[in-house]
C-alpha atoms as a PDB file:
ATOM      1  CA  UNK A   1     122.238 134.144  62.527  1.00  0.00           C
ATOM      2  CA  UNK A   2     121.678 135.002  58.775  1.00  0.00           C
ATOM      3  CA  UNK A   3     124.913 136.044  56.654  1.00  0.00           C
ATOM      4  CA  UNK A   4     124.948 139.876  55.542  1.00  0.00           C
ATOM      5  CA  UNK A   5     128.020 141.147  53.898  1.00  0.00           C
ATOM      6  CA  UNK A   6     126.611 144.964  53.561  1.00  0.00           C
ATOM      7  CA  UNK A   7     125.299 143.710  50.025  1.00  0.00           C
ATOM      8  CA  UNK A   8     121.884 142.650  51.535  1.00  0.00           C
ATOM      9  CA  UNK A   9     122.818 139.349  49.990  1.00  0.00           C
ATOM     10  CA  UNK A  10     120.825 138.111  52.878  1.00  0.00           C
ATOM     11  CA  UNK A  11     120.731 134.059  53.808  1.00  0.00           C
ATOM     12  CA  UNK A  12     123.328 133.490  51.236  1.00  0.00           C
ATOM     13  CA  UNK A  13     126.011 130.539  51.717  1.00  0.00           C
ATOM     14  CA  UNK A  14     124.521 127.834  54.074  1.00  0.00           C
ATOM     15  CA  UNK A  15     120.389 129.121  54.864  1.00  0.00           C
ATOM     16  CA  UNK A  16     121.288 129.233  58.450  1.00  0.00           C
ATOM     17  CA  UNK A  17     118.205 131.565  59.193  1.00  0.00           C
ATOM     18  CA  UNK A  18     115.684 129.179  56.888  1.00  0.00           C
ATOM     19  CA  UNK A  19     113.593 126.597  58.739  1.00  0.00           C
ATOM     20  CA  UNK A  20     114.538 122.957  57.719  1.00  0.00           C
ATOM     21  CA  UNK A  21     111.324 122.325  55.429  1.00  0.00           C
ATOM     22  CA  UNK A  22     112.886 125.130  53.427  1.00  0.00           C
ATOM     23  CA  UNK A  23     116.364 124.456  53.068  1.00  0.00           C
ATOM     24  CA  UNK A  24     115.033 120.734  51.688  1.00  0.00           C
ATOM     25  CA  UNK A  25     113.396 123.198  49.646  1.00  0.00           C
ATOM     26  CA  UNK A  26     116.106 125.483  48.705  1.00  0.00           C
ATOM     27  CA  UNK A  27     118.526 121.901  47.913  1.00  0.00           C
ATOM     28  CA  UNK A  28     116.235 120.776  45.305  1.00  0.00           C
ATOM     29  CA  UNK A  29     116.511 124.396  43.176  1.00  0.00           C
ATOM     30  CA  UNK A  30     117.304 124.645  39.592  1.00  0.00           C
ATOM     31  CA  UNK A  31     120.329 126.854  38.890  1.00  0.00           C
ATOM     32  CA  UNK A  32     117.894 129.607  37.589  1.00  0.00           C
ATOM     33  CA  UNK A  33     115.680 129.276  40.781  1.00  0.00           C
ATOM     34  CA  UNK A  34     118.548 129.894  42.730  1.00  0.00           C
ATOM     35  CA  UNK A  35     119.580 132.481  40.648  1.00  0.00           C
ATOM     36  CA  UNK A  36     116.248 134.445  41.392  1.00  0.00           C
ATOM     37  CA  UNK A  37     116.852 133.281  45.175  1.00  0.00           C
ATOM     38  CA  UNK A  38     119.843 135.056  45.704  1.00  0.00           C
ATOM     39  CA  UNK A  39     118.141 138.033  43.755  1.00  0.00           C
ATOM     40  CA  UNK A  40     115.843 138.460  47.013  1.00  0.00           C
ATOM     41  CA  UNK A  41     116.905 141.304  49.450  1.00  0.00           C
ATOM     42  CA  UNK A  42     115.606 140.090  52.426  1.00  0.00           C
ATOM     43  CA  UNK A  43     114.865 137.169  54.533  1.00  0.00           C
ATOM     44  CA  UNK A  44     111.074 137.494  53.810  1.00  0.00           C
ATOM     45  CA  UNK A  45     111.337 137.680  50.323  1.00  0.00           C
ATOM     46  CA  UNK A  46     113.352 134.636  50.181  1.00  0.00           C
ATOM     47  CA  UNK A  47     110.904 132.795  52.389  1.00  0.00           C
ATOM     48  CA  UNK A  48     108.231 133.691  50.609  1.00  0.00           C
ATOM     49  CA  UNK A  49     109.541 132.892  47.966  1.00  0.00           C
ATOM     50  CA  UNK A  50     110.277 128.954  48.415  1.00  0.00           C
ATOM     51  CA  UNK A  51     107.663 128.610  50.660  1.00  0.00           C
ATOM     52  CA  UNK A  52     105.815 130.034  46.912  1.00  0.00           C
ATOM     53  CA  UNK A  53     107.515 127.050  44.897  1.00  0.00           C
ATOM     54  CA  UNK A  54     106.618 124.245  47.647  1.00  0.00           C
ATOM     55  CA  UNK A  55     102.914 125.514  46.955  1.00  0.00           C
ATOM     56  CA  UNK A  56     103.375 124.787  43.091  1.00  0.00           C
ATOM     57  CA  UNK A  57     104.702 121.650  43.650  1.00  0.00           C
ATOM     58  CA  UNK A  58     101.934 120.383  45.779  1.00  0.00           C
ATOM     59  CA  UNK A  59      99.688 121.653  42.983  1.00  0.00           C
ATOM     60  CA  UNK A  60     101.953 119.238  40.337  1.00  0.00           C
ATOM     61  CA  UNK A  61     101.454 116.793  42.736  1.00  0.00           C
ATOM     62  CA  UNK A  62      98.443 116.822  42.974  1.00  0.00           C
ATOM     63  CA  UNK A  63      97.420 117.089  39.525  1.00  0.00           C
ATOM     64  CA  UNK A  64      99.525 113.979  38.516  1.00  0.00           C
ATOM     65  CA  UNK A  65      97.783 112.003  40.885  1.00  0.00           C
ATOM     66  CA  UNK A  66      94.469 113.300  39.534  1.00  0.00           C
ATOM     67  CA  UNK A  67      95.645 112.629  36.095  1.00  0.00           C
ATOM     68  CA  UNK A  68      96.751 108.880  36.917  1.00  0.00           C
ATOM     69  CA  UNK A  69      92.997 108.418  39.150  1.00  0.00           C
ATOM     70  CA  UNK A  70      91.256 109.899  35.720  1.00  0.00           C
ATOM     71  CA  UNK A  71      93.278 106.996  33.371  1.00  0.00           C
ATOM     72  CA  UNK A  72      92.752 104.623  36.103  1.00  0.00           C
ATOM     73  CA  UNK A  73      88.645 105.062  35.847  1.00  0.00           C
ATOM     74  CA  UNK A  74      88.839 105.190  32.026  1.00  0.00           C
ATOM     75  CA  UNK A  75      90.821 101.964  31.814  1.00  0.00           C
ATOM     76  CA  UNK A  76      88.611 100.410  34.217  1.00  0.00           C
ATOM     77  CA  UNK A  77      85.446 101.430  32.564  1.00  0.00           C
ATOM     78  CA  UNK A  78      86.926 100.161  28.587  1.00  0.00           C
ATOM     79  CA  UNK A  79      87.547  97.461  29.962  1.00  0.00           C
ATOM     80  CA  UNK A  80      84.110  96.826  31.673  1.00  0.00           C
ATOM     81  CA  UNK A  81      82.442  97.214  28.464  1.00  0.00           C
ATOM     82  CA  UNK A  82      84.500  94.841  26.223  1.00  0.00           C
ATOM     83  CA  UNK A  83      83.516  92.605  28.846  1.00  0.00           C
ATOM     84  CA  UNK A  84      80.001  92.736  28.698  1.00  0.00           C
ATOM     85  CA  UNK A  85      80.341  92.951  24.749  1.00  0.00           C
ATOM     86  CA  UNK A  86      82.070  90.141  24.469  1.00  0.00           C
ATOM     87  CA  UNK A  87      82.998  87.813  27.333  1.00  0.00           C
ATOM     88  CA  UNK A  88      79.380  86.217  28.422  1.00  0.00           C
ATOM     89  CA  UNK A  89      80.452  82.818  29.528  1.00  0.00           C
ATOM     90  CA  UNK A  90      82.869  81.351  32.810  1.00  0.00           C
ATOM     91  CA  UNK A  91      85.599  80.616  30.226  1.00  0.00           C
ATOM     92  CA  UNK A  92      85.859  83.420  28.710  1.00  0.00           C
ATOM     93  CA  UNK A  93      85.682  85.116  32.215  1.00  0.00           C
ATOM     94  CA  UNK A  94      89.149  83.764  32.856  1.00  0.00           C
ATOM     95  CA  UNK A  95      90.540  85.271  29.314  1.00  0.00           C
ATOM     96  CA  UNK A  96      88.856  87.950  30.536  1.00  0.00           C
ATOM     97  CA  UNK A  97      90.490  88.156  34.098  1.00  0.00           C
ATOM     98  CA  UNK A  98      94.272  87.928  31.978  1.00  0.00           C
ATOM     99  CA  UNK A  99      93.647  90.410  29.654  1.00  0.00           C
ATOM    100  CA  UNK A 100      92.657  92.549  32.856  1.00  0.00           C
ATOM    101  CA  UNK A 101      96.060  92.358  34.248  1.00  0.00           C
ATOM    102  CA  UNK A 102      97.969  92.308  30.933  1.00  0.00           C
ATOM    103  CA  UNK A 103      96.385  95.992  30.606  1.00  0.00           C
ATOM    104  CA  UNK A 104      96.800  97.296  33.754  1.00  0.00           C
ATOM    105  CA  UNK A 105     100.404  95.986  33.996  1.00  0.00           C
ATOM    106  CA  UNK A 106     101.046  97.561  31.017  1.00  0.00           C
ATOM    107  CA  UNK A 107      99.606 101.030  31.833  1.00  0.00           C
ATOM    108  CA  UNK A 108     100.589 101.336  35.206  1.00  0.00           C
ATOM    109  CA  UNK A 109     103.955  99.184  35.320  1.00  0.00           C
ATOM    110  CA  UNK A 110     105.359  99.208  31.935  1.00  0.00           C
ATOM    111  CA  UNK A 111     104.554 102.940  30.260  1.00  0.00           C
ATOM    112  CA  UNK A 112     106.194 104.935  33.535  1.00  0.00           C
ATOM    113  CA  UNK A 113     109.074 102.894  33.224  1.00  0.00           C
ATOM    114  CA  UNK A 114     109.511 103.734  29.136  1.00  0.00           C
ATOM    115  CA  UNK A 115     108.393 107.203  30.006  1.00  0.00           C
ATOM    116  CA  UNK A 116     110.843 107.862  32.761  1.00  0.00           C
ATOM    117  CA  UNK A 117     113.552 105.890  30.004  1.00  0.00           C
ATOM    118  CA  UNK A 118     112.925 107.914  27.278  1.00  0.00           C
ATOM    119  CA  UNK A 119     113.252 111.391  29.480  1.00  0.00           C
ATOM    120  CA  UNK A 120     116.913 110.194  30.536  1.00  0.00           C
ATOM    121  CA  UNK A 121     117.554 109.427  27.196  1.00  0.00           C
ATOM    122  CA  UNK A 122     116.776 112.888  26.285  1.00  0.00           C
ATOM    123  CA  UNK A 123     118.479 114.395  29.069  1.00  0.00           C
ATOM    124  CA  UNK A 124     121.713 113.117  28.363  1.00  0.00           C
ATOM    125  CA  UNK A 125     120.946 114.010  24.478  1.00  0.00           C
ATOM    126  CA  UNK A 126     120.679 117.959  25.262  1.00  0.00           C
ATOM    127  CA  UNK A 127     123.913 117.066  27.329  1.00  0.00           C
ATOM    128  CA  UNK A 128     125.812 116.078  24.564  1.00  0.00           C
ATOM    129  CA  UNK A 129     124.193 119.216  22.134  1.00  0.00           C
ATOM    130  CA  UNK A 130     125.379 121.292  24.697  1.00  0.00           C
ATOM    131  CA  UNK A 131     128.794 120.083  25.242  1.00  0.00           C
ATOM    132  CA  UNK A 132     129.110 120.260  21.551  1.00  0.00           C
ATOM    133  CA  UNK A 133     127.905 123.825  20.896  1.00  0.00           C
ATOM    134  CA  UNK A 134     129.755 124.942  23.639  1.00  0.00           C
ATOM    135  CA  UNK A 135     132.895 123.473  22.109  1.00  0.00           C
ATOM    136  CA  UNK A 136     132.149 124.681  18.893  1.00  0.00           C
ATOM    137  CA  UNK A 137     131.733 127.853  19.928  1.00  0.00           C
ATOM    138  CA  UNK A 138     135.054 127.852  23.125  1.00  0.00           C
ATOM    139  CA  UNK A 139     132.457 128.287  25.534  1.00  0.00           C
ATOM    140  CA  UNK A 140     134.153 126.801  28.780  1.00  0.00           C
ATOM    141  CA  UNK A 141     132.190 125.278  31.605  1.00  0.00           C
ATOM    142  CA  UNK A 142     130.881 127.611  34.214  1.00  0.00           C
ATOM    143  CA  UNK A 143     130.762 126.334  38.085  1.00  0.00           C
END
């Protein structure tokens, strides 16, 4: 089922021999994971070796959500105490109540969205330096 063209450039082309989970896996690759992909002589290795990065990733994962539940609780509790500095009567509850969801909106709505802006942005930035130095220097386009 795998390929094998006497190079032991096993499982390279289409993954036939890779369980689904890890040819999702093996699609969402950088060009330099790939490159140390097809570097791996033998099924195993190459196995191991996304079934290695899917591991990482559920670490990132999870730390991002730990992150966001650690800003969450700080947020919460600042906000607790301005309250009970300053906001002692049912009027200022309801000032209270707005600036509440003013803050939260802006943390959790607002920031990701000018975060995940601002890394496009950048992308397309290093893009264009690259396009340019590559010019500069008659570097063509590899595919």
């Amino acid at each position: 089922m795998s390929e094998n063209n006497k190079n032991n450039n096993t499982n390279k082309g289409n993954n036939n021999s890779l369980p689904l989970h890890l040819k999702k896996t093996y699609g969402s690759l950088t060009r330099r994971q790939k490159e140390i992909y097809n570097e791996c002589t033998s099924c195993t290795e190459k196995i191991r070796f996304l079934e290695g990065l899917i591991e990482e990733r559920k670490k990132s994962e999870i730390g991002t959500k730990i992150i966001g539940l650690v800003l969450y609780t700080l947020i919460t509790n600042f906000i607790v105490v301005i309250y009970v500095l300053f906001f002692k009567d049912e009027k200022s509850t309801t000032y209270f109540v707005v600036l509440l969801n003013t803050v939260y909106y802006n943390v959790f709505i607002i920031l990701p969205t000018v975060t995940i802006t601002l890394a496009n942005i950048s992308i397309e930035i290093a893009k264009l330096i690259v396009k340019f130095y590559n010019k500069k220097h008659g570097i063509r386009k590899q595919m």
